[in-house]
Protein backbone atom coordinates (compact mmCIF):
# COMPACT_ATOMS: atom_id res chain seq x y z
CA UNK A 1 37.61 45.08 1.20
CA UNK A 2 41.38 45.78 2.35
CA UNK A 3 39.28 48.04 5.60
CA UNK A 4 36.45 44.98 6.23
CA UNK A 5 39.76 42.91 6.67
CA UNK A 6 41.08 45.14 8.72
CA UNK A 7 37.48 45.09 11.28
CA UNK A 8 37.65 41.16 10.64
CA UNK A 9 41.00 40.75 12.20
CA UNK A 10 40.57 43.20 14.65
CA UNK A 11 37.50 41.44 15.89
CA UNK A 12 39.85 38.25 16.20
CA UNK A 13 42.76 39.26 17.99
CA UNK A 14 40.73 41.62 20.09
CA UNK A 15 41.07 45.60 20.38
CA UNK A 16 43.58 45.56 23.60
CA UNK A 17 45.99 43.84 21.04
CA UNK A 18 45.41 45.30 17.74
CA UNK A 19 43.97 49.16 17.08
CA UNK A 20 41.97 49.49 14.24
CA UNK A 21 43.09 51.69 11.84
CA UNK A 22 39.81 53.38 9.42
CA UNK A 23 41.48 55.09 6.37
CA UNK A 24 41.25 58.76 5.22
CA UNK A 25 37.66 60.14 4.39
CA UNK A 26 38.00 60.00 0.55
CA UNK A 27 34.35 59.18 0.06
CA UNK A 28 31.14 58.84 1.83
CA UNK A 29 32.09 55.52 4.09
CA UNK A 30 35.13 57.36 5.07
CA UNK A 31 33.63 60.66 6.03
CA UNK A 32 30.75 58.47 8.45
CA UNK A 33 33.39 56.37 9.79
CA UNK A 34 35.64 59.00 10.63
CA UNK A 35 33.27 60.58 12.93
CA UNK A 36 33.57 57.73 15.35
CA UNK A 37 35.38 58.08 18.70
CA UNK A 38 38.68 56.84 18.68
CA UNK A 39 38.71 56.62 22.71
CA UNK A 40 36.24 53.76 22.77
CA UNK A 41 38.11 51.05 20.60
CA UNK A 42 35.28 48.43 21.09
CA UNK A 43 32.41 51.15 19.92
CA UNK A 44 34.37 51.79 17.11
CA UNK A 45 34.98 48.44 15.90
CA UNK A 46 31.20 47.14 15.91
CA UNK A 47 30.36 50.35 14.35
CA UNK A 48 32.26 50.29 11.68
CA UNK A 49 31.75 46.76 11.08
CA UNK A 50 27.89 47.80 10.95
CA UNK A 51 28.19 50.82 8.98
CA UNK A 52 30.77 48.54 6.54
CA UNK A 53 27.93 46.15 6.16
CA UNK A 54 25.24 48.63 5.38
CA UNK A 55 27.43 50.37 2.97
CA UNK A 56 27.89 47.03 0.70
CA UNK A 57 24.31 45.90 0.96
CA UNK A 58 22.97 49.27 0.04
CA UNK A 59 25.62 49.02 -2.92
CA UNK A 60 23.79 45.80 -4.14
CA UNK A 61 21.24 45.72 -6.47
CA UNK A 62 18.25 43.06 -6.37
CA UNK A 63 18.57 39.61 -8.28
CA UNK A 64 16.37 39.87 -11.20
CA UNK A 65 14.44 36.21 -12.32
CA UNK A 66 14.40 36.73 -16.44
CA UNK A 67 13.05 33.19 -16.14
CA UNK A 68 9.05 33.72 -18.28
CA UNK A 69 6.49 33.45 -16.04
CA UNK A 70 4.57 30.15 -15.97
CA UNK A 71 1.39 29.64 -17.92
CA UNK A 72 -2.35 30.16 -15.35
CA UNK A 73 -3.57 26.85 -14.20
CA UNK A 74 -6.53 25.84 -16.88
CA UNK A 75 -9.95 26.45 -15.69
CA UNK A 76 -11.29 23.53 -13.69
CA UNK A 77 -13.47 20.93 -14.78
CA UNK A 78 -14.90 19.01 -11.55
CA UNK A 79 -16.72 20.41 -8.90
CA UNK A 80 -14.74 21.24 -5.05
CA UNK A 81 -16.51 18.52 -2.39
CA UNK A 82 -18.05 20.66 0.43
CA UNK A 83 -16.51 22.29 3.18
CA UNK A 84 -17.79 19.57 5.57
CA UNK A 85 -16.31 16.66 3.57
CA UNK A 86 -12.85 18.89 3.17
CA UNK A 87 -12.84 19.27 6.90
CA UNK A 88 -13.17 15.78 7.17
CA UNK A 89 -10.14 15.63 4.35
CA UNK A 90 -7.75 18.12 6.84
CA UNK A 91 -7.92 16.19 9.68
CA UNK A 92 -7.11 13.11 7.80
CA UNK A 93 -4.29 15.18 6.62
CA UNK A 94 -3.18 16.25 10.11
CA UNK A 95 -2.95 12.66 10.96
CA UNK A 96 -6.38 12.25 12.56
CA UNK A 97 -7.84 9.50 11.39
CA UNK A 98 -5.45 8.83 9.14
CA UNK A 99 -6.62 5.43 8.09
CA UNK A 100 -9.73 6.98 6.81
CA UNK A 101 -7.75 8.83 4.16
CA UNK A 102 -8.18 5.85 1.45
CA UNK A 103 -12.06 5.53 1.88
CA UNK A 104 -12.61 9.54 1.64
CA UNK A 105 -10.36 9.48 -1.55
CA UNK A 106 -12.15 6.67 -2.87
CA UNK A 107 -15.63 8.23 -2.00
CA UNK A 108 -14.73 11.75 -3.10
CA UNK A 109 -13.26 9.79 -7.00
CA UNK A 110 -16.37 8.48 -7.20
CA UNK A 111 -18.71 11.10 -6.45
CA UNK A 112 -16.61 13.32 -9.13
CA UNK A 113 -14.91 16.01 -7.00
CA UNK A 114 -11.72 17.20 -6.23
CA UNK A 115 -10.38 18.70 -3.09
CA UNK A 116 -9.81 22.28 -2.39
CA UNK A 117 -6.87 24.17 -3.59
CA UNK A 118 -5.70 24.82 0.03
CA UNK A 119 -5.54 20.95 0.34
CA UNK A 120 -3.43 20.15 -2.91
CA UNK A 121 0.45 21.13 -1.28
CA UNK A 122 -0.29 18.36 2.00
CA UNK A 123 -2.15 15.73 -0.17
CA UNK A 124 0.97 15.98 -3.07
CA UNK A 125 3.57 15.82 -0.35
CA UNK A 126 1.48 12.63 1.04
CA UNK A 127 1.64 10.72 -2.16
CA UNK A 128 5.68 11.72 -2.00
CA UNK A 129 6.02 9.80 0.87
CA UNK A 130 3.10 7.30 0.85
CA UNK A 131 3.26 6.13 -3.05
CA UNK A 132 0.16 3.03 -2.30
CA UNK A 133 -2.01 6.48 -1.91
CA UNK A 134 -0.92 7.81 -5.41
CA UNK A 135 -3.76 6.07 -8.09
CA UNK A 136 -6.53 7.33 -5.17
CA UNK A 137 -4.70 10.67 -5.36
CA UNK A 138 -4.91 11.80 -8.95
CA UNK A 139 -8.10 11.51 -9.92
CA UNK A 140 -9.15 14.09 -7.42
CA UNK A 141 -6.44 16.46 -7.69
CA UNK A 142 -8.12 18.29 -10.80
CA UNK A 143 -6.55 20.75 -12.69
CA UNK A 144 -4.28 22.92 -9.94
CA UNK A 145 -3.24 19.62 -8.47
CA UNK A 146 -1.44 19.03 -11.92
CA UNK A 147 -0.67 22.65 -12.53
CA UNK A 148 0.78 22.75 -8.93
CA UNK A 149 2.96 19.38 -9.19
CA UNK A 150 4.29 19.93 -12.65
CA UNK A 151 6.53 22.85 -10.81
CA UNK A 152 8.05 21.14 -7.94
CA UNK A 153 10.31 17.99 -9.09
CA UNK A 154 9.16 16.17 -5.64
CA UNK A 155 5.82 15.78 -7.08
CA UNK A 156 6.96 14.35 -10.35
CA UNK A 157 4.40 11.11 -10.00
CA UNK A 158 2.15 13.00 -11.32
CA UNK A 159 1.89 13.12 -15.09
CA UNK A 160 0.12 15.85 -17.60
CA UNK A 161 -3.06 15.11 -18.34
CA UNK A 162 -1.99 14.82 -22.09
CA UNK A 163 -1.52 11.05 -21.78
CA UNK A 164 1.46 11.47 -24.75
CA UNK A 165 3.10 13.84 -22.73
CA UNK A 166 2.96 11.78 -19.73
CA UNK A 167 4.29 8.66 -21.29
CA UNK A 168 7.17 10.63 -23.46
CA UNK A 169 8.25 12.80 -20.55
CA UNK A 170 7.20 11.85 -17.72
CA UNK A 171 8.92 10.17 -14.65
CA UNK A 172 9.45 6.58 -14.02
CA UNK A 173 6.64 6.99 -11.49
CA UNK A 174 4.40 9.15 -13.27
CA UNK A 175 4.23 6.35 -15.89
CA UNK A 176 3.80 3.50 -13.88
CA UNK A 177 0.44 5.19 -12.45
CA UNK A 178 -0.44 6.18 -16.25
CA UNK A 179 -0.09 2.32 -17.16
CA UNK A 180 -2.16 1.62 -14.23
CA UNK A 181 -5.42 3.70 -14.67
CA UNK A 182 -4.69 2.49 -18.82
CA UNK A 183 -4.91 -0.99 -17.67
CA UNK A 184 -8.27 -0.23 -16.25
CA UNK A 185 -9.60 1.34 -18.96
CA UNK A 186 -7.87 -0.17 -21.75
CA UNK A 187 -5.65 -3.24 -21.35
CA UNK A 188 -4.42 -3.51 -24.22
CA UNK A 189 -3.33 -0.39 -25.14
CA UNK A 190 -1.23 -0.17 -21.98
CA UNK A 191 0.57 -3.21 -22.77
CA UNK A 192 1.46 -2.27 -26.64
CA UNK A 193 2.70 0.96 -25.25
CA UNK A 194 4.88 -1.14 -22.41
CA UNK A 195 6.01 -3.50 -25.52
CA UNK A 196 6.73 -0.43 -27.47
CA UNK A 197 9.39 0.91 -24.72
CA UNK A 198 10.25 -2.40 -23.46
CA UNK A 199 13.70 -2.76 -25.17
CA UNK A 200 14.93 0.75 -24.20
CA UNK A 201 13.87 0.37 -20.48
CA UNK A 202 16.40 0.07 -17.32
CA UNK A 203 16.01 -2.98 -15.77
CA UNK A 204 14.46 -1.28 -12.46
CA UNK A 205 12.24 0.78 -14.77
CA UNK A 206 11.05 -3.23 -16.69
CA UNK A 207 10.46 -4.14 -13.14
CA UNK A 208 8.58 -1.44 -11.98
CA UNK A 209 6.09 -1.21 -15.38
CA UNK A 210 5.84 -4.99 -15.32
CA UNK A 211 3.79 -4.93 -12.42
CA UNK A 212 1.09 -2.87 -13.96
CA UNK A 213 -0.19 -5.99 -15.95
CA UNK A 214 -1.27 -7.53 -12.68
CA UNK A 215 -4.24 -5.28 -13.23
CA UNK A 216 -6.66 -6.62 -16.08
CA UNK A 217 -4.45 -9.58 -15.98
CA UNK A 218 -5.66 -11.71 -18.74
CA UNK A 219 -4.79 -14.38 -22.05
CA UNK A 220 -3.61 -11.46 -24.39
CA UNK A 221 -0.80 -10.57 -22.51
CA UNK A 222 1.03 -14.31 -22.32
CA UNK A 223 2.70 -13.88 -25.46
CA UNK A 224 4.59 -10.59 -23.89
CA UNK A 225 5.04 -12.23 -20.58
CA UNK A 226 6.62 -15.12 -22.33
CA UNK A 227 8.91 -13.18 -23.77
CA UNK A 228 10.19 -12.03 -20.13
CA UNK A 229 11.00 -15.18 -18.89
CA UNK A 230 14.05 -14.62 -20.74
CA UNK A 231 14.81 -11.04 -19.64
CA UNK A 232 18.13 -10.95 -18.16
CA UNK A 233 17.22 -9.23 -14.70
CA UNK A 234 16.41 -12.29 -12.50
CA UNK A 235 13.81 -10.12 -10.45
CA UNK A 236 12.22 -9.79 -14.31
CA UNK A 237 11.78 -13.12 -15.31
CA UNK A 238 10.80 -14.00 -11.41
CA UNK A 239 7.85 -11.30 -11.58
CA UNK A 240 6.82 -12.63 -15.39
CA UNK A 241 6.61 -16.22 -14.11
CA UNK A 242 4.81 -15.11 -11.15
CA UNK A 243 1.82 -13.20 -14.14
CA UNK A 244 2.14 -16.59 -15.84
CA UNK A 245 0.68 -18.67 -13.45
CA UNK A 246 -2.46 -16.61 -12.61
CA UNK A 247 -2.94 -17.40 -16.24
CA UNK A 248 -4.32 -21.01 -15.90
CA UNK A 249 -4.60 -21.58 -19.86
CA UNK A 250 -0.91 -20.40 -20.09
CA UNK A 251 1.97 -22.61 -21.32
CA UNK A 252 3.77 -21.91 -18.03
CA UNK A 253 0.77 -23.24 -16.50
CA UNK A 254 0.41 -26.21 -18.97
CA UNK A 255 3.83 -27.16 -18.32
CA UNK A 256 3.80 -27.28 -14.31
CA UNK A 257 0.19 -29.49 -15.53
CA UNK A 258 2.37 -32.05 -16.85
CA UNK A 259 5.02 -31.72 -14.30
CA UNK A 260 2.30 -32.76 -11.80
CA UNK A 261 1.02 -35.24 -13.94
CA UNK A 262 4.64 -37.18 -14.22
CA UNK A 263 5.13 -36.71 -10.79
CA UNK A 264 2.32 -37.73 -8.77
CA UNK A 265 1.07 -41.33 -7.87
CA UNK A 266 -2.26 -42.55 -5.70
CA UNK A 267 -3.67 -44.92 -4.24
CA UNK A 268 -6.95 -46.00 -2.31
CA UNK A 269 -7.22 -47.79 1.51
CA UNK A 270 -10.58 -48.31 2.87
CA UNK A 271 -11.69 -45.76 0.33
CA UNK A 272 -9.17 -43.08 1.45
CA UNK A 273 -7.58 -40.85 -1.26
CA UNK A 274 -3.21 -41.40 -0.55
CA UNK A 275 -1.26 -39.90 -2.91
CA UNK A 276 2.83 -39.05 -3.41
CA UNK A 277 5.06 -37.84 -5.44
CA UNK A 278 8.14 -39.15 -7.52
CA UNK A 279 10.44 -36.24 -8.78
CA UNK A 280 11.81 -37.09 -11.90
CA UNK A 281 15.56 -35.11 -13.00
CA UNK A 282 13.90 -32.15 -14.56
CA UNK A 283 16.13 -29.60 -16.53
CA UNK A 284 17.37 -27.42 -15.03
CA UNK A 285 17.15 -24.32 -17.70
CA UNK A 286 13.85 -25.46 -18.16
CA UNK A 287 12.51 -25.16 -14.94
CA UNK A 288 14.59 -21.90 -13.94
CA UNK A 289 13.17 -19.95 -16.87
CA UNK A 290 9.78 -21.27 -15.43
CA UNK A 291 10.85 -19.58 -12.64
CA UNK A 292 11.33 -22.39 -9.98
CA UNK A 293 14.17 -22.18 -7.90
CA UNK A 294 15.75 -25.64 -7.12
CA UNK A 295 18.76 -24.77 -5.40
CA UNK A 296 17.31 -22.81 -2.36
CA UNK A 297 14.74 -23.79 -0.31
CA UNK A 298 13.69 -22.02 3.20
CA UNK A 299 14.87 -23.06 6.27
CA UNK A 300 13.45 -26.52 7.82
CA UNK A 301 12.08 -27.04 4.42
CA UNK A 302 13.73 -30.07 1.94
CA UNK A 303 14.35 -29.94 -1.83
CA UNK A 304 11.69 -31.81 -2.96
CA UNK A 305 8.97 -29.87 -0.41
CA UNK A 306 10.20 -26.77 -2.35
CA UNK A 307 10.14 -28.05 -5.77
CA UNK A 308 6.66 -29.25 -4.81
CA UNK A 309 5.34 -26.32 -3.40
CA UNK A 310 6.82 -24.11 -6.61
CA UNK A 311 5.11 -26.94 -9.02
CA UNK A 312 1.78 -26.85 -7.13
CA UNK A 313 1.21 -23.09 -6.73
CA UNK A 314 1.40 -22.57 -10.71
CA UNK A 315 -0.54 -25.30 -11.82
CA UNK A 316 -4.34 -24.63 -12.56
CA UNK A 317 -6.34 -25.94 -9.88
CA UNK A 318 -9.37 -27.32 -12.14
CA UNK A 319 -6.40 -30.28 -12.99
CA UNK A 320 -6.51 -31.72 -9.29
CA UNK A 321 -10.44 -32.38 -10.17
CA UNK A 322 -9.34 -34.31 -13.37
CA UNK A 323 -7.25 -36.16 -11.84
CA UNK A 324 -9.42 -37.30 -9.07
CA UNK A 325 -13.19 -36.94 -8.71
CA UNK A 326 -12.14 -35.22 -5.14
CA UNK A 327 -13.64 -31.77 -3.90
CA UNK A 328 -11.23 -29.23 -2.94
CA UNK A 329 -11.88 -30.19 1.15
CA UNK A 330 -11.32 -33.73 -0.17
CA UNK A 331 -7.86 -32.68 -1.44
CA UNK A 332 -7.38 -31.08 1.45
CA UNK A 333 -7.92 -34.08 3.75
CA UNK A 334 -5.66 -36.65 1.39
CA UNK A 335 -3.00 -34.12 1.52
CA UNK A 336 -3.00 -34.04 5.79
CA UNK A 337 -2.29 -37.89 5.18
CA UNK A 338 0.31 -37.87 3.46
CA UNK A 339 4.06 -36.02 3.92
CA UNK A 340 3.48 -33.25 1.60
CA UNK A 341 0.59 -31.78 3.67
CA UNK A 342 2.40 -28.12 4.10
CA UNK A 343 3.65 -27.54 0.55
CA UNK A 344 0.43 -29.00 -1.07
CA UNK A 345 -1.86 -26.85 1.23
CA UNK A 346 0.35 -23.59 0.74
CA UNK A 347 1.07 -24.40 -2.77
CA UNK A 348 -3.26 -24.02 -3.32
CA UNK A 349 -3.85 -21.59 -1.52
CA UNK A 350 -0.76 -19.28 -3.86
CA UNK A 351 -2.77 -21.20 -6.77
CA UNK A 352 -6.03 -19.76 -5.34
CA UNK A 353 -4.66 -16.15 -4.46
CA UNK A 354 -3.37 -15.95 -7.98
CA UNK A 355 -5.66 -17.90 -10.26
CA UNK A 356 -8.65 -16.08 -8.04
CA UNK A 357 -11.02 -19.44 -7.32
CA UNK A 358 -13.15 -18.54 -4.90
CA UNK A 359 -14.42 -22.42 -4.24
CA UNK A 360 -10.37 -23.12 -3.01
CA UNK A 361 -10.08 -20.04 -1.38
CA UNK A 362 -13.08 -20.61 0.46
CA UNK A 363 -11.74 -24.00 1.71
CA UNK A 364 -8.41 -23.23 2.73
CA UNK A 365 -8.79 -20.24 4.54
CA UNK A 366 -9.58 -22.59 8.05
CA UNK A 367 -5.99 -23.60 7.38
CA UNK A 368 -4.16 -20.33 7.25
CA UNK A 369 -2.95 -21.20 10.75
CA UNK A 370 -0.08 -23.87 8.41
CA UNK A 371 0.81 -21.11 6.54
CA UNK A 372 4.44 -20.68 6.60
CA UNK A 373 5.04 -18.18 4.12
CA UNK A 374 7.36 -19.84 1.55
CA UNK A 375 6.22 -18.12 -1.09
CA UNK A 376 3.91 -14.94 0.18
CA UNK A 377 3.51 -13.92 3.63
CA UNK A 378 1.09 -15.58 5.40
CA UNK A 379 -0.75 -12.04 6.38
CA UNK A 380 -0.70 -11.14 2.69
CA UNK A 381 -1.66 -14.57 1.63
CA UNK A 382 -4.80 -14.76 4.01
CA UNK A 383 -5.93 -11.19 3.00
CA UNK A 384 -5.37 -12.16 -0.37
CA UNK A 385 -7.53 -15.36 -0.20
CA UNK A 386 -10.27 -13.35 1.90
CA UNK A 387 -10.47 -10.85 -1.19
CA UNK A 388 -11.20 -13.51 -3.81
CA UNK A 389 -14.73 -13.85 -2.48
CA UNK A 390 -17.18 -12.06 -3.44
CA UNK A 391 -19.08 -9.90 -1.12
CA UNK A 392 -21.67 -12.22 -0.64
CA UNK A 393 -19.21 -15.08 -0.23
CA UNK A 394 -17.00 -13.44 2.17
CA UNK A 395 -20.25 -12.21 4.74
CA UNK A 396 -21.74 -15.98 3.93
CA UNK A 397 -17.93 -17.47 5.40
CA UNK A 398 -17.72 -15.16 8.08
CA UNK A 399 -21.60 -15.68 9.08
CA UNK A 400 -21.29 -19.73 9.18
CA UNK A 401 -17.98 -19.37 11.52
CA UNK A 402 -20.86 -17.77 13.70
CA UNK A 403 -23.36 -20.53 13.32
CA UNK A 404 -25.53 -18.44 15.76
CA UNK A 405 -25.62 -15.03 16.78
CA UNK A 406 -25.82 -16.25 20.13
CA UNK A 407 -22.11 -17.09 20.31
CA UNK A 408 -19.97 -15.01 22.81
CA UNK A 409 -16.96 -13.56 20.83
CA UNK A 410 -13.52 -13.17 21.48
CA UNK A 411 -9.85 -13.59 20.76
CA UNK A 412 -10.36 -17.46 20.69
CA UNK A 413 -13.64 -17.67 18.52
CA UNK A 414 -12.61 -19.35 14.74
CA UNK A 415 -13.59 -16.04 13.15
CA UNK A 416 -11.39 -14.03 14.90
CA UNK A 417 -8.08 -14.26 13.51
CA UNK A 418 -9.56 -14.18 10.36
CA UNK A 419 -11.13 -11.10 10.64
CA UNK A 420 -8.53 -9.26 11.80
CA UNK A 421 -6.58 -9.96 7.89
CA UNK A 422 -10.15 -8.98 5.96
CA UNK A 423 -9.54 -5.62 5.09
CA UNK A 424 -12.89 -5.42 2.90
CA UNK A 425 -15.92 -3.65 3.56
CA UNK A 426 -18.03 -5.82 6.08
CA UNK A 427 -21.52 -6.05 5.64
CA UNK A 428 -24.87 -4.88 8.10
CA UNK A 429 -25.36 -8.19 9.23
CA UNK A 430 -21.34 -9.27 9.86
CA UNK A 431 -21.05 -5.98 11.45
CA UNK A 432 -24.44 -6.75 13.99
CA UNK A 433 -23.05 -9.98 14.81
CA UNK A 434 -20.20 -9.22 15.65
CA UNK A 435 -20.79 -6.24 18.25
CA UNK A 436 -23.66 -8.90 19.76
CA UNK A 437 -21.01 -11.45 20.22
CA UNK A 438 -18.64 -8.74 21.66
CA UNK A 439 -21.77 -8.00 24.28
CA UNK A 440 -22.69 -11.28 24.77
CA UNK A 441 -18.54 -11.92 25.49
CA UNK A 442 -18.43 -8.96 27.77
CA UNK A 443 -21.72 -10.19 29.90
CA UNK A 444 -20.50 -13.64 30.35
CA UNK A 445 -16.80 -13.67 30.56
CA UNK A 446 -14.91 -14.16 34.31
CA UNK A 447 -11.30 -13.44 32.32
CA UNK A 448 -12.16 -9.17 30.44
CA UNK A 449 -8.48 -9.13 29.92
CA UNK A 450 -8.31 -9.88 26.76
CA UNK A 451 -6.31 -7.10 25.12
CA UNK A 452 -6.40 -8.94 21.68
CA UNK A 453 -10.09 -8.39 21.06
CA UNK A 454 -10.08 -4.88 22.37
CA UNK A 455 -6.66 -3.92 20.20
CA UNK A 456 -8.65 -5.42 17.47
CA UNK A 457 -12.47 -3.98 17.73
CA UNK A 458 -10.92 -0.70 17.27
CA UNK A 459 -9.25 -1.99 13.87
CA UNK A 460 -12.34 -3.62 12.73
CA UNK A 461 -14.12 0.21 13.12
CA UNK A 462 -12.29 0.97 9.75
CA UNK A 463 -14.18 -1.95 8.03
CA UNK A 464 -17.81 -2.13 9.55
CA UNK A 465 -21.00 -0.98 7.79
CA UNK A 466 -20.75 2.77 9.04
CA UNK A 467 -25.09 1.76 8.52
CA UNK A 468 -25.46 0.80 11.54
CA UNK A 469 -24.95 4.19 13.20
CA UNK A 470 -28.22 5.42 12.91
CA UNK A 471 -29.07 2.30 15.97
CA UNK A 472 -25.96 2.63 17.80
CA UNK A 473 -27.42 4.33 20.99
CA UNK A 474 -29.95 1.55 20.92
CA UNK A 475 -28.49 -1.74 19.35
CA UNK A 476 -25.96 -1.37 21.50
CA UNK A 477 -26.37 0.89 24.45
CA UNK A 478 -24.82 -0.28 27.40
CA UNK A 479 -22.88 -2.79 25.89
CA UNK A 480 -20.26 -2.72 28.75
CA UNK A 481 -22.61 -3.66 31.91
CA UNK A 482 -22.29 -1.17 34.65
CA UNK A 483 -19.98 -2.75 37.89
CA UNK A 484 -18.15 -5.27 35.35
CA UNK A 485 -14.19 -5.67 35.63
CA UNK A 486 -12.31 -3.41 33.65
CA UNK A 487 -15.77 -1.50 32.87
CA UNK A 488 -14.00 1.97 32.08
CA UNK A 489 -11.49 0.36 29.74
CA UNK A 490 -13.93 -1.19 27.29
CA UNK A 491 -16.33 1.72 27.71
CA UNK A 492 -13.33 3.82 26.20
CA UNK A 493 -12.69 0.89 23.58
CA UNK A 494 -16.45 1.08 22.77
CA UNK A 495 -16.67 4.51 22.51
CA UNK A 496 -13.73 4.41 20.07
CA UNK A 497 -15.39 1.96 18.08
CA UNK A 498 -18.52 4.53 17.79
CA UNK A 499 -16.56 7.44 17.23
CA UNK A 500 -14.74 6.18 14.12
CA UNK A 501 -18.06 4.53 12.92
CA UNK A 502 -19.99 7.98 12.92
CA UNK A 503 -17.28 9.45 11.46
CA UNK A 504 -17.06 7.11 8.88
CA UNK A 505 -21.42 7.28 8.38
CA UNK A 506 -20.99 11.36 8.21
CA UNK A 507 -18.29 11.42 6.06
CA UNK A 508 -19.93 9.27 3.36
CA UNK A 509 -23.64 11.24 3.75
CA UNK A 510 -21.25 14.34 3.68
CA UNK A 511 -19.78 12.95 -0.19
């Protein structure tokens, strides 16, 4: 050490201002080293600081891992999907098509495969970073996926498939997704293991499993929910309230009943619903644990807006026909005469998000343009109210907005803004009228710029029926007319359109 020293500070100072001085040959280092030549000071320092080097790493003897090795990966129990579909998966993977990822998952879960073993490392790391992808990730991991995860800690969201050892052991994460397939399957006994643990929980952990019970959300689980209204995490009690009043035969929900009840007055001109409200002093534990907040409203928005809004949005909508023998749209109109028009109109359509009523969904949805967000986003809230239809509902809604196939469409036609927040499968005939519209738009219009509809044809590619491939080249051949403005641009937004719809129609065949 004393001689590597020596070649260290040698090397510092520099050779014109320090000699290096190599010590006697007393063993095998010494005897090599002393057969350099002294005359060439630089030589000799970088040789000896090689031969140095050598000597101690050739001295060294390899790290030994007494660790046991780790147990083979169990035999596997689902079939691999076919090359095809898993080249389809590893361009997803590369970021090609990335948005398709969540329809091949869902495709390849339901078929009953799992993806190839040279897949697993890039799909874990994706549920890492994308955790929304994680419940369509596990079920097609199969047995290496699991074996693979369980020895890397970055892939901890992904529990043993011994639901015990999952639940005992497992991470935060890994539990939260083991509650959510349980509440699937078995509602209950998710939420009697979640009471179980409830006590001993952190307070992010109580937030984080809470949220499960949004799935299979139903009468059995008020008494629990109840119960957290009290918890002592605000965020907690917020989130239990928020369960409560999707519950429309809950107390919570029986309470904000009579709250509307005490508060609201009508009256008839010329046979015109009117109606107001009178606030009475509620109290103020009361209505906190209830979760209302009555000390901050949003900007540009007044106390008693809020308080009505918060009231409205967890009361059960069948009490509005009790009250008055009014149709939703009737409701709607009574509450654009009077001053509470924006919290009563957002305040039903939370009521129909949650509560999932398709007849006030369907009727408020021409009004998400007042949505101000108070409570939910308006993006999430439109979605939201979208998804409560039913299939058949939603392609009925979209189909009136139509009223004939004959309609030009663009960025300006009723249906438009609307579409661009459903994020459901559209059907044959949605899909068909909406690409005529687009060519009926394109061989009318004097004004092609309109980048809106263009950004968002290629969006809705990700939601049409992929079944209308098969008549793509001649549905809707020439759909850009030859010599029109702007021609080459929508031929390449076309073509995009097709591209991601085969894609979409081979992929599926392919699973």
């Amino acid at each position: 050490m004393s001689l590597w020293q020596d070649v260290i500070t040698t090397a510092l100072v520099g050779t014109e201002r320090r000699t290096l001085t190599l010590t006697p040959a007393t063993n095998q280092l010494g005897q090599l080293l002393s057969q350099l030549n002294p005359t060439d000071p630089e030589a000799t320092l970088l040789s000896a600081a090689g031969a140095i080097s050598l000597y101690h790493r050739a001295g060294q003897r390899p790290i030994t891992d007494n660790q046991p090795l780790p147990q083979p990966c169990p035999p596997e129990d689902k079939p691999p999907c076919s090359p095809r579909a898993a080249h389809y998966l590893k361009l997803m993977l590369q970021k090609e098509r990335a948005k398709l990822l969540p329809e091949w998952l869902t495709a390849a879960a339901t078929a009953g495969y799992r993806v190839p073993d040279y897949c697993l490392p890039e799909l874990l790391e994706l549920g890492r970073t994308s955790p929304q992808l994680r419940p369509e990730i596990l079920p097609i991991l199969g047995q290496r996926g699991r074996w693979l995860a369980a020895h890397n800690p970055d892939w901890h969201y992904v529990g043993d498939e011994d639901i015990e050892q999952t639940w005992t052991r497992g991470s935060l994460d890994a539990r939260k997704l083991l509650l959510h397939h349980l509440r699937r399957e078995h509602p209950a006994s998710a939420r009697e293991r979640l009471v179980a643990v409830w006590q001993q929980e952190s307070s992010d952990g109580r937030i984080a499993l809470l949220e499960t019970l949004q799935i299979g959300l139903n009468r059995e689980d008020e008494p629990f929910l109840d119960t957290a209204l009290d918890d002592r995490r605000q965020e907690v009690r917020r989130q239990a309230a928020n369960l409560l009043a999707q519950l429309p035969e809950s107390a919570l929900c029986q309470r904000m009943q009579q709250r509307i009840q005490s508060a609201i007055t009508f009256r008839r001109r010329r046979n015109r619903l009117l109606l107001d409200f009178i606030l009475p002093d509620y109290n103020e534990q009361e209505i906190t644990r209830d979760g209302i907040d009555s000390k901050q409203p949003p900007q540009l928005l007044g106390n008693k807006a809020w308080m009505i809004l918060q009231i409205v949005a967890a009361t059960p909508l069948y009490l509005w026909s009790e009250l008055q023998e009014e149709s939703p749209a009737e409701w709607i109109q009574a509450a654009k005469r009077s001053e509470w028009d924006s919290s009563l109109v957002e305040g039903w359509a939370v009521a129909a998000m949650g509560q999932q009523n398709p007849e006030w969904a369907e009727v408020l949805l021409p009004f998400s343009s007042t949505f101000k967000g108070y409570l939910i986003p308006p993006n999430q809230l439109i979605s939201g109210l979208i998804d409560v239809l039913s299939p058949e509902q939603r392609d009925s809604f979209f189909l009136n907005l139509f009223q004939s196939r004959k309609v030009p469409f663009d960025s300006k036609h009723p249906a438009f803004t609307l579409l661009t927040h459903c994020h459901s499968p559209w059907s044959t005939e949605l899909t068909g009228t909406v690409l005529d519209g687009v060519r009926r738009y394109l061989a009318t219009t004097d004004n092609p710029y309109d980048w809106s509809l263009s950004t968002a044809l290629k969006e809705f590619a990700y939601f049409m029926s992929p079944d209308v491939v098969p008549e793509l080249s001649t549905r809707f051949s020439n759909i850009v007319p030859e010599g029109s403005a702007l021609a080459s641009y929508w031929t390449e937004v076309i073509d995009e359109v097709v591209a991601v719809l085969s894609l979409r129609y081979e992929m599926s065949r392919e699973i």
